[in-house]
C-alpha atoms as a PDB file:
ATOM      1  CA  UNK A   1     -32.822 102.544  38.859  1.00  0.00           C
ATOM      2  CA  UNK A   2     -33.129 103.529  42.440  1.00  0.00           C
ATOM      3  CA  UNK A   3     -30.431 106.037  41.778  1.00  0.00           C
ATOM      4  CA  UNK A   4     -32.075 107.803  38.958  1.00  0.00           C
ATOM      5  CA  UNK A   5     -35.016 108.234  40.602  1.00  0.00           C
ATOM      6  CA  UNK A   6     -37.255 106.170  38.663  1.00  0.00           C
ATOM      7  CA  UNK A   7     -39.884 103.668  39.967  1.00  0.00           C
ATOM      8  CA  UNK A   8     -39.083 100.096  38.626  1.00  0.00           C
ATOM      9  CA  UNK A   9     -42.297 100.819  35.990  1.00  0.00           C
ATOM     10  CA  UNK A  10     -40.465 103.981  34.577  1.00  0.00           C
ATOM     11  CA  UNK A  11     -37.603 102.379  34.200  1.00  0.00           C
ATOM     12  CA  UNK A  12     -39.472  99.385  32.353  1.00  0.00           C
ATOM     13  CA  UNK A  13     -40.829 101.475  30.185  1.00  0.00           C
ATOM     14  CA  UNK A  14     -37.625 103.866  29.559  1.00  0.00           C
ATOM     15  CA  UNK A  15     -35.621 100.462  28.938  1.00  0.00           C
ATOM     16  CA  UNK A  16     -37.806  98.715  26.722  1.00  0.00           C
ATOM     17  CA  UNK A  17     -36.444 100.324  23.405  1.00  0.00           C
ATOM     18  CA  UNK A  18     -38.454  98.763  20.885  1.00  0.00           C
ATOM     19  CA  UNK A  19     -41.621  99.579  22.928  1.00  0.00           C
ATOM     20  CA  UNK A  20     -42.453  95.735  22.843  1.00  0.00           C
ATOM     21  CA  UNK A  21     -43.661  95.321  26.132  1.00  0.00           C
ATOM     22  CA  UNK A  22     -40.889  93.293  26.677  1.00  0.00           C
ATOM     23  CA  UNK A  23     -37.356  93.704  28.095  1.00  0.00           C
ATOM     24  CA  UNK A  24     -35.601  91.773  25.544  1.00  0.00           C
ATOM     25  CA  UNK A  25     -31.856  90.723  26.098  1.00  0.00           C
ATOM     26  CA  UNK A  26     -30.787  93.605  23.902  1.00  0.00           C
ATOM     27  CA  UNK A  27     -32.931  96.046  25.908  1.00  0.00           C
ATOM     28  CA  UNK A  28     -31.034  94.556  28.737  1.00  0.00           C
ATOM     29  CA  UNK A  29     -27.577  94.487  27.320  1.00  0.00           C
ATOM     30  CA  UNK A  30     -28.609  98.381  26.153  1.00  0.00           C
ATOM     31  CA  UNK A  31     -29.971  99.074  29.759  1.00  0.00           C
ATOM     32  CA  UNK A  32     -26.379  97.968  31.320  1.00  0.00           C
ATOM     33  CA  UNK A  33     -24.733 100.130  28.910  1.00  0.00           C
ATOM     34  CA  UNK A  34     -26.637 102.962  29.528  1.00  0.00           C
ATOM     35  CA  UNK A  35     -26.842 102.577  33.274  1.00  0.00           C
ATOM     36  CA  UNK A  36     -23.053 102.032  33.626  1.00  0.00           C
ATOM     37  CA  UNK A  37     -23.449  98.956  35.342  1.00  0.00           C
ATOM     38  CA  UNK A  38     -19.974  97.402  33.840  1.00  0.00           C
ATOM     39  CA  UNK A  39     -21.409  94.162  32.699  1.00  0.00           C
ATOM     40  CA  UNK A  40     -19.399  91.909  30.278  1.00  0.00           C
ATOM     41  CA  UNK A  41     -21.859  89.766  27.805  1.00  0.00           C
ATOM     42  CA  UNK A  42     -22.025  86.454  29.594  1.00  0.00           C
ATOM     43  CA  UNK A  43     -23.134  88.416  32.569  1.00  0.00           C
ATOM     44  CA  UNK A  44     -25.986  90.204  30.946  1.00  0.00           C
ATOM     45  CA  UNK A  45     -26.788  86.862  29.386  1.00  0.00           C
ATOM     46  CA  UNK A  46     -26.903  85.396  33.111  1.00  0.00           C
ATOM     47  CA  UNK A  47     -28.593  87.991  33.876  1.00  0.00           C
ATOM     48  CA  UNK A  48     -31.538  87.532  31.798  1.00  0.00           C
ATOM     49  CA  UNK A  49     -31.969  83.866  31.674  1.00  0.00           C
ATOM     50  CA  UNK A  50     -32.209  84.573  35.410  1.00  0.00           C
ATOM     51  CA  UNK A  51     -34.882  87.533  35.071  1.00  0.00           C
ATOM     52  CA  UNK A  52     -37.312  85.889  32.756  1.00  0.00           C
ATOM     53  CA  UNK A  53     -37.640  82.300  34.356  1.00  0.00           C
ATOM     54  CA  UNK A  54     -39.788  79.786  33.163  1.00  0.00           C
ATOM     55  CA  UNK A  55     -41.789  82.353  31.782  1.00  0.00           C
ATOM     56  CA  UNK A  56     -39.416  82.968  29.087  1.00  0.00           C
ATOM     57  CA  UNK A  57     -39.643  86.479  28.723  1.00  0.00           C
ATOM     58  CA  UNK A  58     -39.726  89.538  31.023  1.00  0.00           C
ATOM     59  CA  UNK A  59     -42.944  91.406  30.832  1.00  0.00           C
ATOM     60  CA  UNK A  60     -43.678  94.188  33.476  1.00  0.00           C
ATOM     61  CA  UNK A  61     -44.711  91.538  35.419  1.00  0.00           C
ATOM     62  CA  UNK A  62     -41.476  89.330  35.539  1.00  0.00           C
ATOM     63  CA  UNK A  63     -39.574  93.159  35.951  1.00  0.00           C
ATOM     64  CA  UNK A  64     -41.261  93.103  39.344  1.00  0.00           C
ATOM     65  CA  UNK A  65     -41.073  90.624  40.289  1.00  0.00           C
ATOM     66  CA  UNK A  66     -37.385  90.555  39.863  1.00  0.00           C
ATOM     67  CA  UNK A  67     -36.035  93.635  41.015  1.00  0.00           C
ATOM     68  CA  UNK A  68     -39.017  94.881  43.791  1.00  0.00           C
ATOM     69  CA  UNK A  69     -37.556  93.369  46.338  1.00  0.00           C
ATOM     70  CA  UNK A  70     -33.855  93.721  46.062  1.00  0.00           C
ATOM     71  CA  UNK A  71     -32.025  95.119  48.644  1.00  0.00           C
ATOM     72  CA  UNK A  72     -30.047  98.025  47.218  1.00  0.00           C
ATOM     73  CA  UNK A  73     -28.420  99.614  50.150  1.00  0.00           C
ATOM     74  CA  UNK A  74     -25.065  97.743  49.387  1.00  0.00           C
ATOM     75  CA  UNK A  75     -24.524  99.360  45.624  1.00  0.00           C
ATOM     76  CA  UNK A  76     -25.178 102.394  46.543  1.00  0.00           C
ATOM     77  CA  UNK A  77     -22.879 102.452  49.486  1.00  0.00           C
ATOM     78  CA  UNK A  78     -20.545 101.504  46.993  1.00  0.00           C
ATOM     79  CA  UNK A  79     -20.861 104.727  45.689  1.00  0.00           C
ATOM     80  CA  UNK A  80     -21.185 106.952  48.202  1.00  0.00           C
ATOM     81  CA  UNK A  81     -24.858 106.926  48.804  1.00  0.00           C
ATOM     82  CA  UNK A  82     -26.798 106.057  52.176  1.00  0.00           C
ATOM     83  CA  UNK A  83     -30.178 104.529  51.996  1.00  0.00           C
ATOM     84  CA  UNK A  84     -31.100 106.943  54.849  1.00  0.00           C
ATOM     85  CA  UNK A  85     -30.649 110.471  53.181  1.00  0.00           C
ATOM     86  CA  UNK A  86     -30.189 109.172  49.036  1.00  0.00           C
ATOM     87  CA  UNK A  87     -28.095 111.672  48.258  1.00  0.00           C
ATOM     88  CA  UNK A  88     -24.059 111.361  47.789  1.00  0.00           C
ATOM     89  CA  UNK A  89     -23.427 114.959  49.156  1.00  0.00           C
ATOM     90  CA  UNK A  90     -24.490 114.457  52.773  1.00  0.00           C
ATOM     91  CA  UNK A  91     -22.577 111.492  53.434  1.00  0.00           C
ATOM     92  CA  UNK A  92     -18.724 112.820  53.083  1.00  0.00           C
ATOM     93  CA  UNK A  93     -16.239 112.505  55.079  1.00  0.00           C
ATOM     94  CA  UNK A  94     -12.312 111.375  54.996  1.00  0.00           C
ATOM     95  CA  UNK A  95     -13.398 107.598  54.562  1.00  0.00           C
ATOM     96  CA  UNK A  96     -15.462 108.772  51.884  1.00  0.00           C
ATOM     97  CA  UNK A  97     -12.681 110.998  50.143  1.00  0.00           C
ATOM     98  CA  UNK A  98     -10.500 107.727  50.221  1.00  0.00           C
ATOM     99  CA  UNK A  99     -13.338 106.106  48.730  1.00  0.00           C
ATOM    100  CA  UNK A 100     -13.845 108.073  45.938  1.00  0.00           C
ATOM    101  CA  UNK A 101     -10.319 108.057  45.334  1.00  0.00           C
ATOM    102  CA  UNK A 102     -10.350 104.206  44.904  1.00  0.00           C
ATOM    103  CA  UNK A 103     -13.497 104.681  42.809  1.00  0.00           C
ATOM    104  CA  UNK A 104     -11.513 106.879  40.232  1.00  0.00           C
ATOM    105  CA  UNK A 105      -8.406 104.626  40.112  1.00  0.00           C
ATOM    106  CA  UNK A 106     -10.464 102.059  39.578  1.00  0.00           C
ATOM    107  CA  UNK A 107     -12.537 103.393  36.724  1.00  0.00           C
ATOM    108  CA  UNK A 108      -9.590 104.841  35.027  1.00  0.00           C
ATOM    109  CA  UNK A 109      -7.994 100.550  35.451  1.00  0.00           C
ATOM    110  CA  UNK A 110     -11.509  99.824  34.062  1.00  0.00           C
ATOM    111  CA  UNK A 111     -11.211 101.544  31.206  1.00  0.00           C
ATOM    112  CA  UNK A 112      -7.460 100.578  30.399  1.00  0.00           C
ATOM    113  CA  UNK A 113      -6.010 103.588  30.805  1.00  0.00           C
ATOM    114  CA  UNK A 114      -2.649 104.300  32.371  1.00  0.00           C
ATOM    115  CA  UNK A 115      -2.554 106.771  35.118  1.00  0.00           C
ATOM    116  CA  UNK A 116      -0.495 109.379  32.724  1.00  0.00           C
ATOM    117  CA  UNK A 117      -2.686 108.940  29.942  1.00  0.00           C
ATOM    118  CA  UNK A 118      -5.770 109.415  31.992  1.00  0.00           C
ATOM    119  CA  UNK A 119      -4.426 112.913  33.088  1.00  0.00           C
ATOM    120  CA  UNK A 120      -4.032 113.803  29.502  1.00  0.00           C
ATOM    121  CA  UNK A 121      -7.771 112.945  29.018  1.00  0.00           C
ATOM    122  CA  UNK A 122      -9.235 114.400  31.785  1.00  0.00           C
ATOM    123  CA  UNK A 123      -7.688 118.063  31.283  1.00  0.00           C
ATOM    124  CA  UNK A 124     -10.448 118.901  29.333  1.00  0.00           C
ATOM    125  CA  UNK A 125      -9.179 122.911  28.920  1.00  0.00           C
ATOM    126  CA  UNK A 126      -5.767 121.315  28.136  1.00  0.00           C
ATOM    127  CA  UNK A 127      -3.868 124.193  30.825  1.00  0.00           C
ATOM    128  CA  UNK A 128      -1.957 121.114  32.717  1.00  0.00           C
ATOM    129  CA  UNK A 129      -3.390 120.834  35.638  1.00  0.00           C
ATOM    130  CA  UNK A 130      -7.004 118.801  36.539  1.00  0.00           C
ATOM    131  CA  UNK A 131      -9.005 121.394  37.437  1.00  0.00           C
ATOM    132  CA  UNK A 132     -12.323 121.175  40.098  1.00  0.00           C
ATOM    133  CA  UNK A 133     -14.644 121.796  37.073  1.00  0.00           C
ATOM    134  CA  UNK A 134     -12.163 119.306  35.029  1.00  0.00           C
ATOM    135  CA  UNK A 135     -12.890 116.392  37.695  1.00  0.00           C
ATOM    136  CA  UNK A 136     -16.669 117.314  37.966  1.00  0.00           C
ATOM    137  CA  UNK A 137     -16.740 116.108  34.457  1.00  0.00           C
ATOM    138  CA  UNK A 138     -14.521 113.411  34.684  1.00  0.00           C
ATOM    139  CA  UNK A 139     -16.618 112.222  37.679  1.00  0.00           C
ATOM    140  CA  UNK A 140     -19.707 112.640  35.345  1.00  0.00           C
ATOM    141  CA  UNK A 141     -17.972 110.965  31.738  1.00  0.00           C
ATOM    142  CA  UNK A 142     -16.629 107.635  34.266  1.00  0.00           C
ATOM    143  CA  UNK A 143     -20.323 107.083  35.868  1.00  0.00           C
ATOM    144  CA  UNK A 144     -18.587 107.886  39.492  1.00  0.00           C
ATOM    145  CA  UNK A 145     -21.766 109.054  40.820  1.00  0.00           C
ATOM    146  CA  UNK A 146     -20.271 111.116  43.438  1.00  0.00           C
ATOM    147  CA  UNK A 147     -22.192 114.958  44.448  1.00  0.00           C
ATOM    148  CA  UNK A 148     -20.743 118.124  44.202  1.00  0.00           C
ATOM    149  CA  UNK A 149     -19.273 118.488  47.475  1.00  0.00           C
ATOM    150  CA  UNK A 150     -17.789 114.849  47.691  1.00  0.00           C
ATOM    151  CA  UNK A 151     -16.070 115.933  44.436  1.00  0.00           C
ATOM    152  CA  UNK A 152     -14.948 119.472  45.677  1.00  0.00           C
ATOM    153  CA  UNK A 153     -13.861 117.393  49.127  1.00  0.00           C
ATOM    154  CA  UNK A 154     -11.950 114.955  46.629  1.00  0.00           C
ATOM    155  CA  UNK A 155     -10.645 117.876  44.646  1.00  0.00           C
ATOM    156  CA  UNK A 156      -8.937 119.203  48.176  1.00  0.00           C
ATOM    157  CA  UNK A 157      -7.248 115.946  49.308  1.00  0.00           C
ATOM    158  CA  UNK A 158      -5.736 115.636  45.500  1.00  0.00           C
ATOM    159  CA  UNK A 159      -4.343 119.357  45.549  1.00  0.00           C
ATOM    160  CA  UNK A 160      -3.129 119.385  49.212  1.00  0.00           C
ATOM    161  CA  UNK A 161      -0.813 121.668  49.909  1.00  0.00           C
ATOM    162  CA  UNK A 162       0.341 122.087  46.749  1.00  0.00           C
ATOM    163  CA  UNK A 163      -2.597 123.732  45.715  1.00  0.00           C
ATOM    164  CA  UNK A 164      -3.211 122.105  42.424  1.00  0.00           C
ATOM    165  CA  UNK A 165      -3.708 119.056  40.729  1.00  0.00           C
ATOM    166  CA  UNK A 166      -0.295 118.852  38.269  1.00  0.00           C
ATOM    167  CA  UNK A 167       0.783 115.257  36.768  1.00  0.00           C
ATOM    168  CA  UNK A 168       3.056 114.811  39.978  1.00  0.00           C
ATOM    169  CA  UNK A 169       0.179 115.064  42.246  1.00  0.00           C
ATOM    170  CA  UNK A 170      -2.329 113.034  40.054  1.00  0.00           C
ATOM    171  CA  UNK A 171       0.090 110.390  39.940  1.00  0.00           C
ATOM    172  CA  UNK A 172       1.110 110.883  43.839  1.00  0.00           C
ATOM    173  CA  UNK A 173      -2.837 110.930  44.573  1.00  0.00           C
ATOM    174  CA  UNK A 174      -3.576 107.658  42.627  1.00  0.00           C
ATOM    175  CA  UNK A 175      -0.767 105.654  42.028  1.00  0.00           C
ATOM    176  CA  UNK A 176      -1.018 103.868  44.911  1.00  0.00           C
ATOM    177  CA  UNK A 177      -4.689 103.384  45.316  1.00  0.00           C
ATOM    178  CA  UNK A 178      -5.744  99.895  46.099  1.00  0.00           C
ATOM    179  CA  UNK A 179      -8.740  99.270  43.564  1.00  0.00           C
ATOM    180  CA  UNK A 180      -9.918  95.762  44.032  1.00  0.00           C
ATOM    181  CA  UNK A 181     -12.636  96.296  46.082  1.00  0.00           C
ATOM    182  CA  UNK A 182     -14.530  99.208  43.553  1.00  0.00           C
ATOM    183  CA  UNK A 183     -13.674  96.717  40.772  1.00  0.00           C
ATOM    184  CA  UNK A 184     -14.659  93.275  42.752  1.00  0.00           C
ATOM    185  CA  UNK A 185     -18.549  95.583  43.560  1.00  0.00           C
ATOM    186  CA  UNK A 186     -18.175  96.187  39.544  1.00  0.00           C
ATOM    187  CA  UNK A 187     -18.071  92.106  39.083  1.00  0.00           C
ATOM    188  CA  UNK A 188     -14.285  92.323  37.938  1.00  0.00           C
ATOM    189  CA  UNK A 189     -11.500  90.356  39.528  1.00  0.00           C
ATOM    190  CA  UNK A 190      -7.873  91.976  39.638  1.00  0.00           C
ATOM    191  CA  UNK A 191      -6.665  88.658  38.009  1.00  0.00           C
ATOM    192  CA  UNK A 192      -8.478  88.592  34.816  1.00  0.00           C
ATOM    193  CA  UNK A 193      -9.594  92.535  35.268  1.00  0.00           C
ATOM    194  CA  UNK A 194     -12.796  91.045  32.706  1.00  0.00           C
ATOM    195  CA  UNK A 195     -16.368  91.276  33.904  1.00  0.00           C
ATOM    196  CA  UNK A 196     -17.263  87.790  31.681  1.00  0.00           C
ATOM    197  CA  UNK A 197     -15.056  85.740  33.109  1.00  0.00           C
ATOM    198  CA  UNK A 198     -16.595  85.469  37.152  1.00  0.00           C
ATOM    199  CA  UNK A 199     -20.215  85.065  36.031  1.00  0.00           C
ATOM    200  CA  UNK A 200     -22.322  82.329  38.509  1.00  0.00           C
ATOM    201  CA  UNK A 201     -25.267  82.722  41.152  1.00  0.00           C
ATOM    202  CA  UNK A 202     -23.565  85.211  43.016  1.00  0.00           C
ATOM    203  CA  UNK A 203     -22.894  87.489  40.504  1.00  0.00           C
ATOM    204  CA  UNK A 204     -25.675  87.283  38.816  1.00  0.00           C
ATOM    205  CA  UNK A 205     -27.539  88.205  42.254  1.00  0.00           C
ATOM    206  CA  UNK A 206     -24.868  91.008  42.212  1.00  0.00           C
ATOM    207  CA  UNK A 207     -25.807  92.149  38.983  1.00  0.00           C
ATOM    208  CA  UNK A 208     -29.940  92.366  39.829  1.00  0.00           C
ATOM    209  CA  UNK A 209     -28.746  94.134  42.825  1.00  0.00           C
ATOM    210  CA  UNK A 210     -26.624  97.075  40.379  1.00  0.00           C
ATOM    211  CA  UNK A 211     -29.351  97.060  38.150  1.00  0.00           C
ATOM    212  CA  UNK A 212     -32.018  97.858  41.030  1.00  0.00           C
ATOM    213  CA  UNK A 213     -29.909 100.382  42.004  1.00  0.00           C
END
């Protein structure tokens, strides 16, 4: 939410879909989808019986009350994004570039994908080679939220000097990555690599945190 830009009463309103006044558990499950927030079922379900209480539901009040006060800063490290200047560009540096790196790894893992077949995908003009405007929209289709010059930084560390991104270097570039730690902030363990299956407290807490975010 925080990353959009929208006060937690716009985004109430955006994600209550059937303009019920209420965010029901589909709104939710619709909210996580559309937010990217990589939430398997039984953690949206968690997620809600948490949000709406003893109330039962969550009105704009409940919404508040939930997600007012929750501290943010940790998500949005996660990708790339200081409290202090909200914005992914100013905050790039070599760490960074490694982190973004992980990040893509890790969403490509995510989505199942081996690191060949992603290549194919994401060489949208099909000329053999991931382009910079090619990973600005992969960056944009896998919810990376990284800014332009953390993805034209990224873009230099993958081309080196070779001075392109080929299948060699895409596969020399993230290969190796080590993506536990993008996928652990995602609420997915490398063992079962399945958001459902490490639902309790903590995630759940986790999960009000992406959400805020």
């Amino acid at each position: 939410i925080e990353y959009n830009e929208l006060r937690i009463d716009e985004a109430f309103d955006q994600l209550d879909f059937d303009e019920d006044g209420e965010i029901s558990l589909d709104d939710l499950g619709k909210a996580a989808k559309q937010l990217s927030l990589g939430l398997g079922a039984s953690q949206i379900e968690d997620l809600y019986r948490r949000m709406k209480g003893d109330k039962g539901y969550v009105d704009l009040e409940v919404w508040r009350a939930a997600l007012g006060s929750r501290d943010t800063s940790e998500v949005l490290q996660s990708r790339g994004i200081s409290k202090a200047s909200a914005s992914p560009e100013e905050t790039s540096d070599g760490t960074e570039t490694d982190r973004a790196l992980d990040m893509l790894a890790a969403a490509i893992e995510y989505n199942e994908l081996r690191i060949d077949e992603a290549f194919d995908q994401l060489d949208f003009d099909e000329d053999g080679e991931i382009s910079l405007d090619d990973l600005g929209k992969a960056a944009k289709q896998l919810s990376l939220g990284l800014g332009a010059s953390q993805i034209e930084d990224l873009y230099r560390r993958m081309k080196g000097d070779k001075g392109y991104v080929d299948l060699e270097v895409w596969r020399a570039a993230l290969g190796s990555r080590d993506t536990s730690e993008v996928l652990q902030s995602r609420g997915i363990s490398k063992a079962s690599a399945s958001p459902e299956e490490t639902s309790d407290g903590t995630e759940t807490d986790r999960a009000l945190d992406m959400l805020a975010a």
